[in-house]
N, C-alpha and C. Protein backbone atom coordinates (compact mmCIF):
# COMPACT_ATOMS: atom_id res chain seq x y z
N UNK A 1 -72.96 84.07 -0.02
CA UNK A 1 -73.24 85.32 0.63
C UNK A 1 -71.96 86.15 0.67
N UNK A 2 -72.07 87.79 0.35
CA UNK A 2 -70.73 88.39 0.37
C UNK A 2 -70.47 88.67 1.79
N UNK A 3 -68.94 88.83 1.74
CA UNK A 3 -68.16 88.91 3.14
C UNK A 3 -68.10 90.32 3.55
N UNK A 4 -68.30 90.97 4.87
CA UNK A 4 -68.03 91.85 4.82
C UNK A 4 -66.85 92.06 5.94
N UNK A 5 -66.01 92.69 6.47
CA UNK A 5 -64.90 93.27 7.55
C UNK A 5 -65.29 93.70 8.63
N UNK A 6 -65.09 93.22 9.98
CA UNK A 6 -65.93 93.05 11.69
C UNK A 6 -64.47 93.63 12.26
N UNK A 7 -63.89 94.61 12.75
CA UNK A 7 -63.01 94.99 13.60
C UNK A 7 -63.27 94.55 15.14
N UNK A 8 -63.07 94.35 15.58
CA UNK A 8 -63.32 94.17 17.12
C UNK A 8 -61.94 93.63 18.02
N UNK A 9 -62.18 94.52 18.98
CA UNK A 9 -60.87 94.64 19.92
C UNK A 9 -61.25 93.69 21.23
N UNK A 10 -60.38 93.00 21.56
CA UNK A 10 -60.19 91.83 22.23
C UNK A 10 -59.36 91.64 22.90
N UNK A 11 -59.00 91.50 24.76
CA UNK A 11 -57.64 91.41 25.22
C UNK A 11 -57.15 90.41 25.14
N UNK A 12 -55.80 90.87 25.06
CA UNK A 12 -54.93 90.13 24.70
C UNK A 12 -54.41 88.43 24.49
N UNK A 13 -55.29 87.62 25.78
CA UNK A 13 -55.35 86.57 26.19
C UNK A 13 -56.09 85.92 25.30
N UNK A 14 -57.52 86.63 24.93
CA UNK A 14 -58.57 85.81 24.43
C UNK A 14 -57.82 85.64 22.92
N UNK A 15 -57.17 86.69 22.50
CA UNK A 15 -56.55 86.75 20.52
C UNK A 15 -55.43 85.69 21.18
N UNK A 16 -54.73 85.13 21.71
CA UNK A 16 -53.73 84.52 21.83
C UNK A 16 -54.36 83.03 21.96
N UNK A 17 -55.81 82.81 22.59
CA UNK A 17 -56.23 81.86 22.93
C UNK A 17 -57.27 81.50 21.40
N UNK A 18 -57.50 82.57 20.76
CA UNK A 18 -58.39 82.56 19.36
C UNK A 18 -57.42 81.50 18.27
N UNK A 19 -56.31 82.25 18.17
CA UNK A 19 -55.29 82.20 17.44
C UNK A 19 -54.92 80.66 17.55
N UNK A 20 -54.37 79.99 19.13
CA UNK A 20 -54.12 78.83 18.95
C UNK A 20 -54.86 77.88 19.39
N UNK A 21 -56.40 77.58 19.58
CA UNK A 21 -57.27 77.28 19.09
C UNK A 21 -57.84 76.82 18.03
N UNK A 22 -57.51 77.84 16.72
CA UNK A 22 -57.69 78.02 15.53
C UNK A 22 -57.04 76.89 15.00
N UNK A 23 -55.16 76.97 15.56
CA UNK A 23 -54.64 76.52 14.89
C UNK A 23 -54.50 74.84 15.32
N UNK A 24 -54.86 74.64 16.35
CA UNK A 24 -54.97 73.48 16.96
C UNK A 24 -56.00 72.27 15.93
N UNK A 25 -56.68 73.49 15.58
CA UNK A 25 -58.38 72.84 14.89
C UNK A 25 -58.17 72.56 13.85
N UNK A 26 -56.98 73.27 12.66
CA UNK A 26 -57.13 73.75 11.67
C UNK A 26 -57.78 74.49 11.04
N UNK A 27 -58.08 75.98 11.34
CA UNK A 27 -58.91 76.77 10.71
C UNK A 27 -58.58 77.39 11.16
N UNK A 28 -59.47 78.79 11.13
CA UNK A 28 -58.95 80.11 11.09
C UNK A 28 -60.16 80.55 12.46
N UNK A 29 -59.37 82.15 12.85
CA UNK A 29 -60.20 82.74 13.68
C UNK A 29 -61.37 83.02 13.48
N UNK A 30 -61.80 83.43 11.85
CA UNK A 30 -62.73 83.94 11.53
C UNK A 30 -64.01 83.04 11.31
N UNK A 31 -63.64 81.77 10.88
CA UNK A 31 -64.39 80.80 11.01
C UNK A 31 -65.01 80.03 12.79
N UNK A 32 -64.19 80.22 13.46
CA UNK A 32 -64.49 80.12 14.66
C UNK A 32 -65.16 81.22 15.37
N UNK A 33 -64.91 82.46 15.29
CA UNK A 33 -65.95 83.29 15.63
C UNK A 33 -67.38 83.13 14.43
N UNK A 34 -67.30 83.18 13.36
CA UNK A 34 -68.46 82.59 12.36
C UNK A 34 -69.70 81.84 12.93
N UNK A 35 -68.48 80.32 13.35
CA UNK A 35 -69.38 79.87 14.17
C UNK A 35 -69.89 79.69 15.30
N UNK A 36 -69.47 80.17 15.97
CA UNK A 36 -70.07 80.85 17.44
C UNK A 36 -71.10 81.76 17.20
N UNK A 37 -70.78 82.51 16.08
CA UNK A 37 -72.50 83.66 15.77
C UNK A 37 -72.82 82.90 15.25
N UNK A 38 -72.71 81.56 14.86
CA UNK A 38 -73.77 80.95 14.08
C UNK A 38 -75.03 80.36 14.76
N UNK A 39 -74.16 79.82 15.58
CA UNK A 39 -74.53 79.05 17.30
C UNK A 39 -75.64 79.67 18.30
N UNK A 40 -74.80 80.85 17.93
CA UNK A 40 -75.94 81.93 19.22
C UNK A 40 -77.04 82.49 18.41
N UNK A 41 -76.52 82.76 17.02
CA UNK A 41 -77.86 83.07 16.31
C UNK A 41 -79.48 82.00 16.12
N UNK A 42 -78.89 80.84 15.88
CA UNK A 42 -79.61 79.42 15.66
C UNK A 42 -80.60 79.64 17.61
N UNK A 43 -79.51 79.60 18.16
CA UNK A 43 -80.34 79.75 20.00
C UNK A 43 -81.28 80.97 19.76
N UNK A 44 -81.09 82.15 19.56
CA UNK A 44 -81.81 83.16 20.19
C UNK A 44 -83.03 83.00 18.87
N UNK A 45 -82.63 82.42 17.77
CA UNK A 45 -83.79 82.41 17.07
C UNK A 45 -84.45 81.05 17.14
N UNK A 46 -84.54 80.26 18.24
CA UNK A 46 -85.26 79.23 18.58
C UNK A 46 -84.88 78.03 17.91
N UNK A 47 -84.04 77.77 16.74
CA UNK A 47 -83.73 76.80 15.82
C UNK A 47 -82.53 76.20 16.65
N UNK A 48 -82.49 75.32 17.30
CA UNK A 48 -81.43 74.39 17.76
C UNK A 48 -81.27 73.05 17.46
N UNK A 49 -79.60 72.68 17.33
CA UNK A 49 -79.73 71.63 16.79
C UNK A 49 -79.34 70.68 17.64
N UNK A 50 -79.63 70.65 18.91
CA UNK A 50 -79.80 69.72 20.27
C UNK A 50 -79.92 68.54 20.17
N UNK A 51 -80.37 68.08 19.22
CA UNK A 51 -80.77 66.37 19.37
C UNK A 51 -79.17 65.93 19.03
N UNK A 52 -79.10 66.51 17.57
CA UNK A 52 -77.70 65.92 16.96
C UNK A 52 -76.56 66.09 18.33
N UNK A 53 -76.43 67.72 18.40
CA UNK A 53 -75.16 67.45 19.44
C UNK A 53 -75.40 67.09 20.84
N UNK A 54 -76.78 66.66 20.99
CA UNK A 54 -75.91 65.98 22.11
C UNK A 54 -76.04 64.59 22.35
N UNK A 55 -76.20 64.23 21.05
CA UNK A 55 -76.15 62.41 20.70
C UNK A 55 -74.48 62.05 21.18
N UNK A 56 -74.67 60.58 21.87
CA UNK A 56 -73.23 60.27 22.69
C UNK A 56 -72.61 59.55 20.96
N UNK A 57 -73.03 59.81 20.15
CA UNK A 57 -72.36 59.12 18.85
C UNK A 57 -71.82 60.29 18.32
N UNK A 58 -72.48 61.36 18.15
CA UNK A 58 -71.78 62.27 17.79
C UNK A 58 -70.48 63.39 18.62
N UNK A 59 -70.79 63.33 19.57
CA UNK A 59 -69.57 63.39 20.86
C UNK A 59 -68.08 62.27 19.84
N UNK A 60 -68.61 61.04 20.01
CA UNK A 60 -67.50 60.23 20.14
C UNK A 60 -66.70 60.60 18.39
N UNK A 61 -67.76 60.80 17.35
CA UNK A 61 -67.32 60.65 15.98
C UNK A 61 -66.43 62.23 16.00
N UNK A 62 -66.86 63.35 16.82
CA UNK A 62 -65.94 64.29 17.08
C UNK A 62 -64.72 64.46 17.24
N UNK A 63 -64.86 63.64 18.46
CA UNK A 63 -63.55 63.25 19.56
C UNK A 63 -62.68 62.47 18.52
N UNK A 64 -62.70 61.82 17.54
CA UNK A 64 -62.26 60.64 16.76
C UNK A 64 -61.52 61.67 15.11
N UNK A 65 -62.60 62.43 14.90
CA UNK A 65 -62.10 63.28 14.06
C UNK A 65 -60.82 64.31 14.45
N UNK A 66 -60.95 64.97 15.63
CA UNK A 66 -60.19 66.17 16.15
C UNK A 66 -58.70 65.02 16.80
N UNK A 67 -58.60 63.70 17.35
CA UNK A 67 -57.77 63.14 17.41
C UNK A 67 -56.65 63.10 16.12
N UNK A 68 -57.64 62.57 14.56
CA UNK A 68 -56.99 62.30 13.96
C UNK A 68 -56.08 63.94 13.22
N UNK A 69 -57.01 64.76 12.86
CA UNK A 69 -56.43 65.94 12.78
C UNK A 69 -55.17 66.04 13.92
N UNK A 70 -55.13 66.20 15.02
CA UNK A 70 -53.94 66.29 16.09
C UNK A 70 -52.89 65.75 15.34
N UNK A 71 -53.17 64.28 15.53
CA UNK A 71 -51.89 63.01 14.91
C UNK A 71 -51.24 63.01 13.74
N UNK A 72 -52.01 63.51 13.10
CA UNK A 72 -51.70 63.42 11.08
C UNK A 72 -52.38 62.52 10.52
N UNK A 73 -53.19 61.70 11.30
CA UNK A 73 -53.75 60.47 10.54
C UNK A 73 -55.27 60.58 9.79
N UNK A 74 -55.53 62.12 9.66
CA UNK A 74 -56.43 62.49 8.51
C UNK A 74 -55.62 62.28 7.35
N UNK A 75 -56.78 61.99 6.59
CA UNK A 75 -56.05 61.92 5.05
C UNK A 75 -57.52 62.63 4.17
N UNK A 76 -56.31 63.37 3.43
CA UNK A 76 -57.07 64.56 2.62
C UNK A 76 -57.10 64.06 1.44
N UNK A 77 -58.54 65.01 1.23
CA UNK A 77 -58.62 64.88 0.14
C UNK A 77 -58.96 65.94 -0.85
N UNK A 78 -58.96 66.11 -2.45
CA UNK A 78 -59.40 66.82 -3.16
C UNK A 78 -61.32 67.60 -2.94
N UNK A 79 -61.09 68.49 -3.68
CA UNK A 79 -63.02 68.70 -3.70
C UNK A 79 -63.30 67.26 -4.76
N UNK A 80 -62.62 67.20 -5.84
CA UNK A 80 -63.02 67.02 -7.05
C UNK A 80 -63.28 65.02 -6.30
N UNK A 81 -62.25 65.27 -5.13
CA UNK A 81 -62.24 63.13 -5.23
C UNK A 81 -62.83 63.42 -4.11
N UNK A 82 -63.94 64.18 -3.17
CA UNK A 82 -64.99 64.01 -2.57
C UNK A 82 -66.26 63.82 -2.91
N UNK A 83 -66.09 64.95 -4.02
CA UNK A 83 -67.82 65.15 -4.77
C UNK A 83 -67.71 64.85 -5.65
N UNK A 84 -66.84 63.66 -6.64
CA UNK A 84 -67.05 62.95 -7.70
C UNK A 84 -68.02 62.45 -7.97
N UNK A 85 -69.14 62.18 -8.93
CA UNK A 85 -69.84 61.32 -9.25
C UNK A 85 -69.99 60.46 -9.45
């Protein structure tokens, strides 16, 4: 889908709190607001995905992922040596 350019003005606190957030996560602002309209869009159009998040397995496999991102103890990888055949 093409991208298009969203200006929107924001005080100061919340872009400071966007920003290192973002960077905490690894990703970007734009992807985090993305998915937040993704979120609220999925709600107001009745499609929720409730079961998954609020399974106590998926909580924990979260919590386990966003740890290792923190630490360094993700290990990356290529597209090509994910979706190899």
């Amino acid at each position: 889908m093409a991208k298009n350019r969203l200006n929107i003005s924001l005080d100061q606190d919340l872009v400071d709190f966007a920003k290192l957030f973002a960077a905490e996560n690894r990703t970007t602002v734009a992807e985090v607001i993305t998915q937040y309209l993704l979120a609220l869009k999925r709600k107001a159009q009745g499609e929720t995905t409730t079961e998954i998040l609020d399974h106590p397995a998926f909580h924990e496999a979260m919590e386990e992922v966003q740890a290792k991102l923190r630490d360094g103890r993700a290990e990356w990888h290529t597209y090509d040596e994910a979706f190899a055949d």
